[in-house]
Protein backbone atom coordinates (compact mmCIF):
# COMPACT_ATOMS: atom_id res chain seq x y z
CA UNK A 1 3.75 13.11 -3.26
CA UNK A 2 2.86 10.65 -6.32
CA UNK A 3 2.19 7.97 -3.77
CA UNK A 4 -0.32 10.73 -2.32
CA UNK A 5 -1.76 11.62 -5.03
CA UNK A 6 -2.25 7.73 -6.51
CA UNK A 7 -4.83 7.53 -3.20
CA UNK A 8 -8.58 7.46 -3.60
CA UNK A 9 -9.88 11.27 -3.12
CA UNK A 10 -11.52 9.78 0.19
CA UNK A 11 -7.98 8.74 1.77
CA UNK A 12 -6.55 11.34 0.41
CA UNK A 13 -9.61 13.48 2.41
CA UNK A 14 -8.92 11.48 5.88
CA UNK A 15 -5.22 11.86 6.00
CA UNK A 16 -5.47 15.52 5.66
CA UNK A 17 -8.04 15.92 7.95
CA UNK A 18 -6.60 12.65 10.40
CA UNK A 19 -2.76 13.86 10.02
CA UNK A 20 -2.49 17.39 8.57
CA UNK A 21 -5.54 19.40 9.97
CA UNK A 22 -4.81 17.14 13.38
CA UNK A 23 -8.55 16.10 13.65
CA UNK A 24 -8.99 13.82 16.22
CA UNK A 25 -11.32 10.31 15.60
CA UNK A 26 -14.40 11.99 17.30
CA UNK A 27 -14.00 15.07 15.13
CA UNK A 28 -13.12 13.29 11.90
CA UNK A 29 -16.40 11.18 12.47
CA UNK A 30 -18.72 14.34 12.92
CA UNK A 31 -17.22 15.91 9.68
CA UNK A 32 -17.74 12.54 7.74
CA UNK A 33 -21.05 11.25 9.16
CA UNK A 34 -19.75 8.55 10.45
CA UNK A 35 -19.32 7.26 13.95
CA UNK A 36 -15.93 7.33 15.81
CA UNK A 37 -15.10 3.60 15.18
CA UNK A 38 -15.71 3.58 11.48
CA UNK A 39 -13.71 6.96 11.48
CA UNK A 40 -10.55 4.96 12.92
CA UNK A 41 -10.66 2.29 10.09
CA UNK A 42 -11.05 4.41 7.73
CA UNK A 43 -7.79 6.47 8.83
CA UNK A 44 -6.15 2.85 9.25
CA UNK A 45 -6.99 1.68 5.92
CA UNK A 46 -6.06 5.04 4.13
CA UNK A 47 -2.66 5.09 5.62
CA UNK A 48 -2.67 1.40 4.44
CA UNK A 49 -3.43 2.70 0.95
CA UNK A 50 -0.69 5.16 1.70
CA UNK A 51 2.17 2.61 2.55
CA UNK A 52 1.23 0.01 -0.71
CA UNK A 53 1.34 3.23 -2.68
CA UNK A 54 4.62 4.17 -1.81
CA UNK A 55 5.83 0.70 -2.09
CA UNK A 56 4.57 0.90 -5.33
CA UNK A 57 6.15 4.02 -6.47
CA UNK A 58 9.60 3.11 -5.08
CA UNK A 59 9.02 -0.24 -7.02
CA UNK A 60 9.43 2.27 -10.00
CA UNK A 61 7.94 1.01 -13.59
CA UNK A 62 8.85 -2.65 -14.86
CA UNK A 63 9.09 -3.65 -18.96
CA UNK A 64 6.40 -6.04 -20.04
CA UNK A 65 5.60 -8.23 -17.67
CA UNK A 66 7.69 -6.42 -15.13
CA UNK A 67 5.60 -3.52 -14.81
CA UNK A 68 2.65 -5.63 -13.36
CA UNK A 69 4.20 -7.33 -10.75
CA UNK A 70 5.99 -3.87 -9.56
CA UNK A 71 2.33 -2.27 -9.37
CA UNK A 72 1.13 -5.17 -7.63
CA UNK A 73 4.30 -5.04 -4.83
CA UNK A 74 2.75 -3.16 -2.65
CA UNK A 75 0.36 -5.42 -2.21
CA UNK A 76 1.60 -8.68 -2.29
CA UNK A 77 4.16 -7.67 0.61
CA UNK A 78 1.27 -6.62 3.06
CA UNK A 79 -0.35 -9.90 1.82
CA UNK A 80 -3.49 -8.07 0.20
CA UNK A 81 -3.47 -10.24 -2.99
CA UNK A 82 -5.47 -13.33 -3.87
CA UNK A 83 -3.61 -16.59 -3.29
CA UNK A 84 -3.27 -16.99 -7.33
CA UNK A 85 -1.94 -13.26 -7.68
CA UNK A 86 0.50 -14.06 -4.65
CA UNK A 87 1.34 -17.30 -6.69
CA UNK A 88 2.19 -15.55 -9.98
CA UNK A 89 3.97 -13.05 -8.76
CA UNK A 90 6.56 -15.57 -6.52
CA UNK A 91 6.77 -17.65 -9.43
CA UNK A 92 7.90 -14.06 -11.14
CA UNK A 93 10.14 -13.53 -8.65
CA UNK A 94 11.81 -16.61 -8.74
CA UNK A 95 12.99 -16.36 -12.56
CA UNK A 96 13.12 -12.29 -12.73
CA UNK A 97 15.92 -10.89 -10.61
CA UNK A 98 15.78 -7.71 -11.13
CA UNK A 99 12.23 -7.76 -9.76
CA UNK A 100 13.68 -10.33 -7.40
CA UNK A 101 16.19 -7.83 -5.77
CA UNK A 102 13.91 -4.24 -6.26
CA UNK A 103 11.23 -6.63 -4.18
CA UNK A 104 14.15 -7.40 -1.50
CA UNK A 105 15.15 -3.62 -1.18
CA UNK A 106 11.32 -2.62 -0.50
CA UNK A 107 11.49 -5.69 2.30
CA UNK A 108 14.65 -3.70 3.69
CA UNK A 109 12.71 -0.13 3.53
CA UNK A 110 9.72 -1.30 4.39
CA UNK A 111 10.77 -4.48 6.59
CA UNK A 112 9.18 -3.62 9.85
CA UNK A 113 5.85 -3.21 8.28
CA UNK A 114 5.60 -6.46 6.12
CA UNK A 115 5.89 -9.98 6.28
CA UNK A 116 6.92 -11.88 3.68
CA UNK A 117 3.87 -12.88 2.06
CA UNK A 118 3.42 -16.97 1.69
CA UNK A 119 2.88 -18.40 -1.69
C-alpha cells in the first residue's frame, strides 16, 4: 500500500483501471485519449513504477547517507540510474554492509526481475 500510494496519481490511475477495474488496452486507451499502443506502455511503465517502489519501501529508511542510496535501490537494480548514480551507489555498497546485504535480500525477493546493474 505505501509503495502504491508513493506512485504518480497517473500510475496509480492505470493500474486501477489496467488491473483492478480489468480494463482491457483498447478500453484503457478510449478512457485516456490515447491510442491502444501508448495505453500498453503506459500500464508497463506504471507497474515499473510499482516494482522500484516496492523495492524501495522494503529497502526501509537508511541514516545519513544510507537513506539515499536505499531510495535510490529500486532503481539502480532495474538499471534506471545514470552511470555516475550507479557508480556512487556500488562504491556505497562496497564499504556499507548493511546497505550491502538489505541490497542482496531485495536481489533474492526481487531476483527474477533484476539484473545486477553494472557499475
Amino acid at each position: 500500500r505505501i509503495a502504491f500510494e508513493s506512485l504518480s496519481d497517473t500510475s496509480r490511475e492505470i493500474l486501477l483501471l489496467r488491473y483492478v477495474e480489468g480494463l482491457g488496452f483498447l478500453e484503457l486507451a478510449a478512457h485516456l485519449g490515447i491510442t491502444a499502443v501508448a495505453a500498453r506502455q503506459r500500464a508497463h511503465r506504471a507497474r515499473e513504477e510499482l516494482i522500484g517502489a516496492c523495492i524501495e519501501s522494503a529497502a526501509g529508511a537508511g541514516i545519513g547517507a544510507c537513506s539515499a542510496i536505499r531510495s535510490r535501490l529500486g532503481r539502480y537494480l532495474r538499471g534506471r540510474l545514470s552511470r555516475r548514480v550507479r557508480t556512487e551507489i556500488a562504491m556505497h555498497l562496497s564499504v556499507c554492509s548493511r546497505c550491502k546485504d538489505c541490497c542482496d535480500e531485495l536481489m533474492d525477493l526481487y531476483g527474477y526481475l533484476l539484473s545486477r546493474p553494472e557499475s
